[in-house]
PDB file of N, CA and C in Angstrom:
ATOM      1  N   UNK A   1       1.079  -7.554   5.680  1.00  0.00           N
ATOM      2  CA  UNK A   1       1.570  -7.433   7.025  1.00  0.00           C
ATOM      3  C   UNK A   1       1.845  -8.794   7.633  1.00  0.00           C
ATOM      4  N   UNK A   2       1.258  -9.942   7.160  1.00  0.00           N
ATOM      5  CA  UNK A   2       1.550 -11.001   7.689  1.00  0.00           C
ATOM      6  C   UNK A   2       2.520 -11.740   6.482  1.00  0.00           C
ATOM      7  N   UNK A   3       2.633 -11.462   5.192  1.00  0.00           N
ATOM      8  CA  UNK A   3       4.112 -12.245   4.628  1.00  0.00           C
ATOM      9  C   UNK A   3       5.390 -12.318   5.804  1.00  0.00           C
ATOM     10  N   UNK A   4       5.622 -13.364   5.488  1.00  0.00           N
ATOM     11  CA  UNK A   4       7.036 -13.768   6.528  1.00  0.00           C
ATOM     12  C   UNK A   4       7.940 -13.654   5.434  1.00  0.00           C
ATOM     13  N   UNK A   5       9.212 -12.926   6.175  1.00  0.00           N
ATOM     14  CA  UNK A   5      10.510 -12.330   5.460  1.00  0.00           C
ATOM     15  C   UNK A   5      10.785 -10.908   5.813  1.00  0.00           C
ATOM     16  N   UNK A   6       9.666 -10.347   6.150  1.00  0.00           N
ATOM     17  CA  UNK A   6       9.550  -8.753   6.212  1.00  0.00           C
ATOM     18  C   UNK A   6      10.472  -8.597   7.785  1.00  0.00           C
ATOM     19  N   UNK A   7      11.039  -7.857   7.905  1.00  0.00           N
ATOM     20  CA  UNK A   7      11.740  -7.418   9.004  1.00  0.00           C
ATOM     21  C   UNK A   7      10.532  -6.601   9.617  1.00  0.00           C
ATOM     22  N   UNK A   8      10.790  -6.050  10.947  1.00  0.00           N
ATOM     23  CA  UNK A   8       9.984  -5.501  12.118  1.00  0.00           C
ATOM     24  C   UNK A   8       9.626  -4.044  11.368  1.00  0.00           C
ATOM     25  N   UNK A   9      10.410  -2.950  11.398  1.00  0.00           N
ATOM     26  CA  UNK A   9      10.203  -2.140  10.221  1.00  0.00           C
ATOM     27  C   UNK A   9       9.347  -2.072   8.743  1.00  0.00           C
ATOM     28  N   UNK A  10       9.722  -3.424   8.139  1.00  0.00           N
ATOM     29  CA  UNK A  10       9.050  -2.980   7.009  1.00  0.00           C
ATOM     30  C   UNK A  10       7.716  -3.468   7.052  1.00  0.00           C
ATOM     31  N   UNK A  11       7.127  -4.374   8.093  1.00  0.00           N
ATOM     32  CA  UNK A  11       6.197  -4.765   8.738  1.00  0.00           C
ATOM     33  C   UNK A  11       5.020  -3.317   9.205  1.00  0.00           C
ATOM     34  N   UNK A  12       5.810  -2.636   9.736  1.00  0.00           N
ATOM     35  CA  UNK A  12       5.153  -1.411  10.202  1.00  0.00           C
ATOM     36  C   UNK A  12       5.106  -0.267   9.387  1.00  0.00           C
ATOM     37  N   UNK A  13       5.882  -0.478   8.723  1.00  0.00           N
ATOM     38  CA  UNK A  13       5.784   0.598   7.316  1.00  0.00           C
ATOM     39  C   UNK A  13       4.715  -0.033   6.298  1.00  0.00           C
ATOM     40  N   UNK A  14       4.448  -0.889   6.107  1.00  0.00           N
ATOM     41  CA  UNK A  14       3.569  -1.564   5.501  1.00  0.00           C
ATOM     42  C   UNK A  14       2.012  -1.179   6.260  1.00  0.00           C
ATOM     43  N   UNK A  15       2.034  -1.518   7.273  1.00  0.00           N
ATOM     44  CA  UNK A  15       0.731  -1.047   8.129  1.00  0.00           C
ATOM     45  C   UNK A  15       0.703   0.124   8.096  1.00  0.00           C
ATOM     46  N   UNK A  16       1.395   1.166   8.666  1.00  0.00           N
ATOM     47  CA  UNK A  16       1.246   2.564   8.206  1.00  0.00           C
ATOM     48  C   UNK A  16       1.099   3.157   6.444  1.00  0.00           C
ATOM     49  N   UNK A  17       0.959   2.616   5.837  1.00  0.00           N
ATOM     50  CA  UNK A  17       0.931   2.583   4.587  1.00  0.00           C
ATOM     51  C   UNK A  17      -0.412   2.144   4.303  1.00  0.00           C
ATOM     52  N   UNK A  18      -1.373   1.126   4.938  1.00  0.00           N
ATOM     53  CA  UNK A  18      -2.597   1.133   4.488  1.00  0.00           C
ATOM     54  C   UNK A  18      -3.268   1.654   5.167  1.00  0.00           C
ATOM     55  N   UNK A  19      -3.211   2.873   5.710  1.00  0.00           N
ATOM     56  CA  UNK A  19      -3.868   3.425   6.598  1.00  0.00           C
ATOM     57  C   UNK A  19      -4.026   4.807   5.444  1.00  0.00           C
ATOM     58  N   UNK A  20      -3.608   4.457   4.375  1.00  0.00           N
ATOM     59  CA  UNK A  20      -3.392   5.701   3.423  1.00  0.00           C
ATOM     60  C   UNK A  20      -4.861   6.362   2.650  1.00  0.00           C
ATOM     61  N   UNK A  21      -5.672   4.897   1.892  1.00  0.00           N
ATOM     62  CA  UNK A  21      -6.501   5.026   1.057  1.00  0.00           C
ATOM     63  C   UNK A  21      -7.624   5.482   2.478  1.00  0.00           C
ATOM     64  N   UNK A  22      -8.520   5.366   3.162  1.00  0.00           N
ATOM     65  CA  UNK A  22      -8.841   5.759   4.060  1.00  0.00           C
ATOM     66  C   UNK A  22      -8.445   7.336   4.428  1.00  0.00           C
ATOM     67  N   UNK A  23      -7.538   7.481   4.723  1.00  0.00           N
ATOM     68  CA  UNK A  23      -7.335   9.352   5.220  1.00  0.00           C
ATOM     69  C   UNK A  23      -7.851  10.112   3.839  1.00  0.00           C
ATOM     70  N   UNK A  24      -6.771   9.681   2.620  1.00  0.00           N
ATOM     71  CA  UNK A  24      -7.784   9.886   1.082  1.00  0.00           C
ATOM     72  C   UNK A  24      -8.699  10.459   1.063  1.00  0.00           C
ATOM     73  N   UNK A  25      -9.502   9.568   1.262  1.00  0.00           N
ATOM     74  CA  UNK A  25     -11.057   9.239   1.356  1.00  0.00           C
ATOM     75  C   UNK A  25     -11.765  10.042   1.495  1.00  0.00           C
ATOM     76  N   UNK A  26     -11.159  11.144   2.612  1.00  0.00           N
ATOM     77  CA  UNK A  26     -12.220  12.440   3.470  1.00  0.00           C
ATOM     78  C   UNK A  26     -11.441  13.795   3.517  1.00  0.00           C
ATOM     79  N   UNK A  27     -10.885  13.599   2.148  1.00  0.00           N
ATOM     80  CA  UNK A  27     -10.473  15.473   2.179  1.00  0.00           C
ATOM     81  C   UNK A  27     -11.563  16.420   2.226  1.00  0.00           C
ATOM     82  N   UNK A  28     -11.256  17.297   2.500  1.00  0.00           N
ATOM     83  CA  UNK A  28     -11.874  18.551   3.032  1.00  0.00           C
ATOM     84  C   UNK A  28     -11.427  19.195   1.559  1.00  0.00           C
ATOM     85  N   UNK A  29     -11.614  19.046   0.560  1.00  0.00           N
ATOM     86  CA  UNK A  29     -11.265  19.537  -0.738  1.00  0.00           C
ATOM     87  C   UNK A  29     -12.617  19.938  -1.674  1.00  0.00           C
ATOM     88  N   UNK A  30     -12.725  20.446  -2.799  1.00  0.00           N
ATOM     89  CA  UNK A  30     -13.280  20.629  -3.673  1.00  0.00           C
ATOM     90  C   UNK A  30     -13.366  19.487  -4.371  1.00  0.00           C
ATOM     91  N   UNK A  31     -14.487  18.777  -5.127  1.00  0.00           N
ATOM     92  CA  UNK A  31     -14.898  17.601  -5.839  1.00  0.00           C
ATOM     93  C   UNK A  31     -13.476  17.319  -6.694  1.00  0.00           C
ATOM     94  N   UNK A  32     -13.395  18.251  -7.928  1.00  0.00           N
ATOM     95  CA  UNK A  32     -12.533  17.912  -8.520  1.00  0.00           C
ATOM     96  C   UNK A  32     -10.437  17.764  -7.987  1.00  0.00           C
ATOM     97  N   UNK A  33     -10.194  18.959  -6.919  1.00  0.00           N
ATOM     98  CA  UNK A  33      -9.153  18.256  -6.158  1.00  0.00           C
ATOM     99  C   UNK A  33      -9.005  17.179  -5.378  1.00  0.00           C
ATOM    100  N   UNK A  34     -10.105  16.923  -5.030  1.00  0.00           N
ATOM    101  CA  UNK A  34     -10.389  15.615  -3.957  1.00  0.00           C
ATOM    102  C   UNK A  34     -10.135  14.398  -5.035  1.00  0.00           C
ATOM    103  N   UNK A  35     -10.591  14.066  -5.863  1.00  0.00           N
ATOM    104  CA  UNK A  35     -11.096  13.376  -7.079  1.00  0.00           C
ATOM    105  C   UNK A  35      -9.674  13.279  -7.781  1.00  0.00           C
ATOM    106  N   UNK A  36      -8.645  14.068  -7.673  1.00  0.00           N
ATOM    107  CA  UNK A  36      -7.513  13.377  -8.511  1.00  0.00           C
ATOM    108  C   UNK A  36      -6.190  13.452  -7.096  1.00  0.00           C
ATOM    109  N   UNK A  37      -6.565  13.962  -6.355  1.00  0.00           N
ATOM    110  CA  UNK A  37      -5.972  13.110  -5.144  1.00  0.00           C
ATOM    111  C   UNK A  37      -6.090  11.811  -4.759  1.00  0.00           C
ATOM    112  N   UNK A  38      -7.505  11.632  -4.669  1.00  0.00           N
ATOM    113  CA  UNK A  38      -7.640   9.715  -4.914  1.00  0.00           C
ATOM    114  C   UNK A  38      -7.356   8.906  -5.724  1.00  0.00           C
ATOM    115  N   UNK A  39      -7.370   9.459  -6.794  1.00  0.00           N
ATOM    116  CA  UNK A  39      -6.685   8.919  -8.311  1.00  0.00           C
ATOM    117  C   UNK A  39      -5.078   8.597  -7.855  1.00  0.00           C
ATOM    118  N   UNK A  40      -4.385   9.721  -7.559  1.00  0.00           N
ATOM    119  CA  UNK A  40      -3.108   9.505  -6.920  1.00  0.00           C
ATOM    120  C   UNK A  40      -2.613   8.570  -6.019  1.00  0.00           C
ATOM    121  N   UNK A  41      -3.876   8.797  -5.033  1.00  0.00           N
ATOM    122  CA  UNK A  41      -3.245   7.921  -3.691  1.00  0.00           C
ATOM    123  C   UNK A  41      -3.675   6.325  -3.728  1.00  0.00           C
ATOM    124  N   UNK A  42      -4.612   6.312  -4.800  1.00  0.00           N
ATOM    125  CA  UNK A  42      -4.942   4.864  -4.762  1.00  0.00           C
ATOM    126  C   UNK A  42      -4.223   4.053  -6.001  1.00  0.00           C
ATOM    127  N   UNK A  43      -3.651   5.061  -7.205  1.00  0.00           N
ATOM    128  CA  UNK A  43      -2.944   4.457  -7.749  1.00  0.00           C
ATOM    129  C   UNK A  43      -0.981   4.246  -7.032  1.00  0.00           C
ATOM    130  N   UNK A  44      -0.775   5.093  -6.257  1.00  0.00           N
ATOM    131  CA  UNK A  44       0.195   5.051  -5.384  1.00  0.00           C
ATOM    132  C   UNK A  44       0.311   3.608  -4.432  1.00  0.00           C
ATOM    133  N   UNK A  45      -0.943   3.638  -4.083  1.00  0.00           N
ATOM    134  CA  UNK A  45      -1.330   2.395  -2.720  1.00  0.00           C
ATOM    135  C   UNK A  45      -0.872   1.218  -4.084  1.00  0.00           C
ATOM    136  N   UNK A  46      -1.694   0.809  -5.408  1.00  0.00           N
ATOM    137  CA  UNK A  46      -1.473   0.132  -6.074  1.00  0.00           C
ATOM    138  C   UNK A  46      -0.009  -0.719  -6.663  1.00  0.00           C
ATOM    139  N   UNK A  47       0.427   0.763  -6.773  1.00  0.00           N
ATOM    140  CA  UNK A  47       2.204   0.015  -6.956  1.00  0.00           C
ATOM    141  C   UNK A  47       2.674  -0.302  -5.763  1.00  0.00           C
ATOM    142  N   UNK A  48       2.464   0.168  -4.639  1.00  0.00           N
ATOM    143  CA  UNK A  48       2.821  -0.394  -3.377  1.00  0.00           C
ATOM    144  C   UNK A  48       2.394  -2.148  -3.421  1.00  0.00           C
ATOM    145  N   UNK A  49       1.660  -2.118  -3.112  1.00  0.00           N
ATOM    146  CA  UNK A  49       0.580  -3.456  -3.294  1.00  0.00           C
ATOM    147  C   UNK A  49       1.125  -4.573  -4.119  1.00  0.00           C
ATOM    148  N   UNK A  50       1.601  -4.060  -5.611  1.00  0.00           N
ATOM    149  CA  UNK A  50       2.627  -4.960  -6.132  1.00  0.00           C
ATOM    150  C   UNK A  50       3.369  -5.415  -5.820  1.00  0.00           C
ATOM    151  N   UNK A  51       4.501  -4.441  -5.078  1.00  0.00           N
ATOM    152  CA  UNK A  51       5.954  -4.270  -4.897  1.00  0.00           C
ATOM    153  C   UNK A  51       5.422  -5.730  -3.287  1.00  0.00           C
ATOM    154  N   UNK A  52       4.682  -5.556  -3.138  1.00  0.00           N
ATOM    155  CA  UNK A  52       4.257  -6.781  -1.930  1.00  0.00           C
ATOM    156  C   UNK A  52       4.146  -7.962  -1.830  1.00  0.00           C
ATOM    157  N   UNK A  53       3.627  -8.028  -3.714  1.00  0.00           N
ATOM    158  CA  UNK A  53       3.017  -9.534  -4.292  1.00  0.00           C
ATOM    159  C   UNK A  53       4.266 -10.353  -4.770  1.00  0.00           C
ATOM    160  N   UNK A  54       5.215  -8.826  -5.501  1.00  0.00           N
ATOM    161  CA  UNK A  54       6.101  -9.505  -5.756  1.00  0.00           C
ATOM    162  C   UNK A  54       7.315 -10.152  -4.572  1.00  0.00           C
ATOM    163  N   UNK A  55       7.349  -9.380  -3.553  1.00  0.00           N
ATOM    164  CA  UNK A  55       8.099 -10.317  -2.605  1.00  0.00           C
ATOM    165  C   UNK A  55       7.834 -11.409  -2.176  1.00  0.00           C
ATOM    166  N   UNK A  56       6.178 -11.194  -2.085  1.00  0.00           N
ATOM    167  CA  UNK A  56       5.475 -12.596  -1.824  1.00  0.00           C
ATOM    168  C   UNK A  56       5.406 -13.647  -2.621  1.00  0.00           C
ATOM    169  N   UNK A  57       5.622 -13.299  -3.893  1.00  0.00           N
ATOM    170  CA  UNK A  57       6.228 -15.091  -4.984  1.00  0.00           C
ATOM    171  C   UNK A  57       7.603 -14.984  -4.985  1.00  0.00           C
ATOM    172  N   UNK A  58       7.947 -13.800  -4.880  1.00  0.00           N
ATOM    173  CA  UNK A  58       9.746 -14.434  -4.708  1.00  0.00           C
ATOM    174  C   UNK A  58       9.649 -14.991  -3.416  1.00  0.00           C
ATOM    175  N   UNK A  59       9.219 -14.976  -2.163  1.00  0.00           N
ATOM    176  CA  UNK A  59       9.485 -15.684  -0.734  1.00  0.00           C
ATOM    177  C   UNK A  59       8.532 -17.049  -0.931  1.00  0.00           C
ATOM    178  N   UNK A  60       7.626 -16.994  -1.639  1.00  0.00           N
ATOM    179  CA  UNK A  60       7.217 -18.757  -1.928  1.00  0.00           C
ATOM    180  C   UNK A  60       7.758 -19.706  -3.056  1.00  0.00           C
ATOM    181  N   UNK A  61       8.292 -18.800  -4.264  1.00  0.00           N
ATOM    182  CA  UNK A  61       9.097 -19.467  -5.063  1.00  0.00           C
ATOM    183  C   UNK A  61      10.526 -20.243  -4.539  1.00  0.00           C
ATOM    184  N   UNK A  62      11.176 -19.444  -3.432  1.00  0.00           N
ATOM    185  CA  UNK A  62      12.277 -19.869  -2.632  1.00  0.00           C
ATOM    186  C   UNK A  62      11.906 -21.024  -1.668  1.00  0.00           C
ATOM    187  N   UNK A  63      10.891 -21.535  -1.336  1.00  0.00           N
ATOM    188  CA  UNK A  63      10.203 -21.830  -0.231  1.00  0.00           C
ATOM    189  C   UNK A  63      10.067 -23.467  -1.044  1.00  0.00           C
ATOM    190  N   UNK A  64       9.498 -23.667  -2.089  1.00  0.00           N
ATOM    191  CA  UNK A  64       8.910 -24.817  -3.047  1.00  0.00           C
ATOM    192  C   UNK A  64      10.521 -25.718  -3.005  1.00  0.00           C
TER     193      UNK A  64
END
């Protein structure tokens, strides 16, 4: 949320986006549905998370 480059939007889509693993967290589910919902949403959050790092060395590689 604080990389610089991000427009106002993807700034806030980004914040609404880690608000994800948390809601996760407290299904009202059965052990084993609950349990590969988190599997999902935290491997979901994960490629997100990348897709972040990588803007963030492409915006410091440009930067050097």
């Amino acid at each position: 949320m604080t990389l610089g480059g991000l427009s106002a939007g993807q700034r806030d889509a980004r914040f609404a986006w880690s608000v994800v693993p948390p809601l996760l967290a407290s299904p009202a589910l059965p052990a084993l549905p609950a349990s590969l919902l988190l599997v999902a949403g935290f491997s979901a959050h994960y490629w997100q998370d990348r897709r972040l790092a990588a803007m963030a060395a492409g915006g410091l590689a440009g930067r050097a």
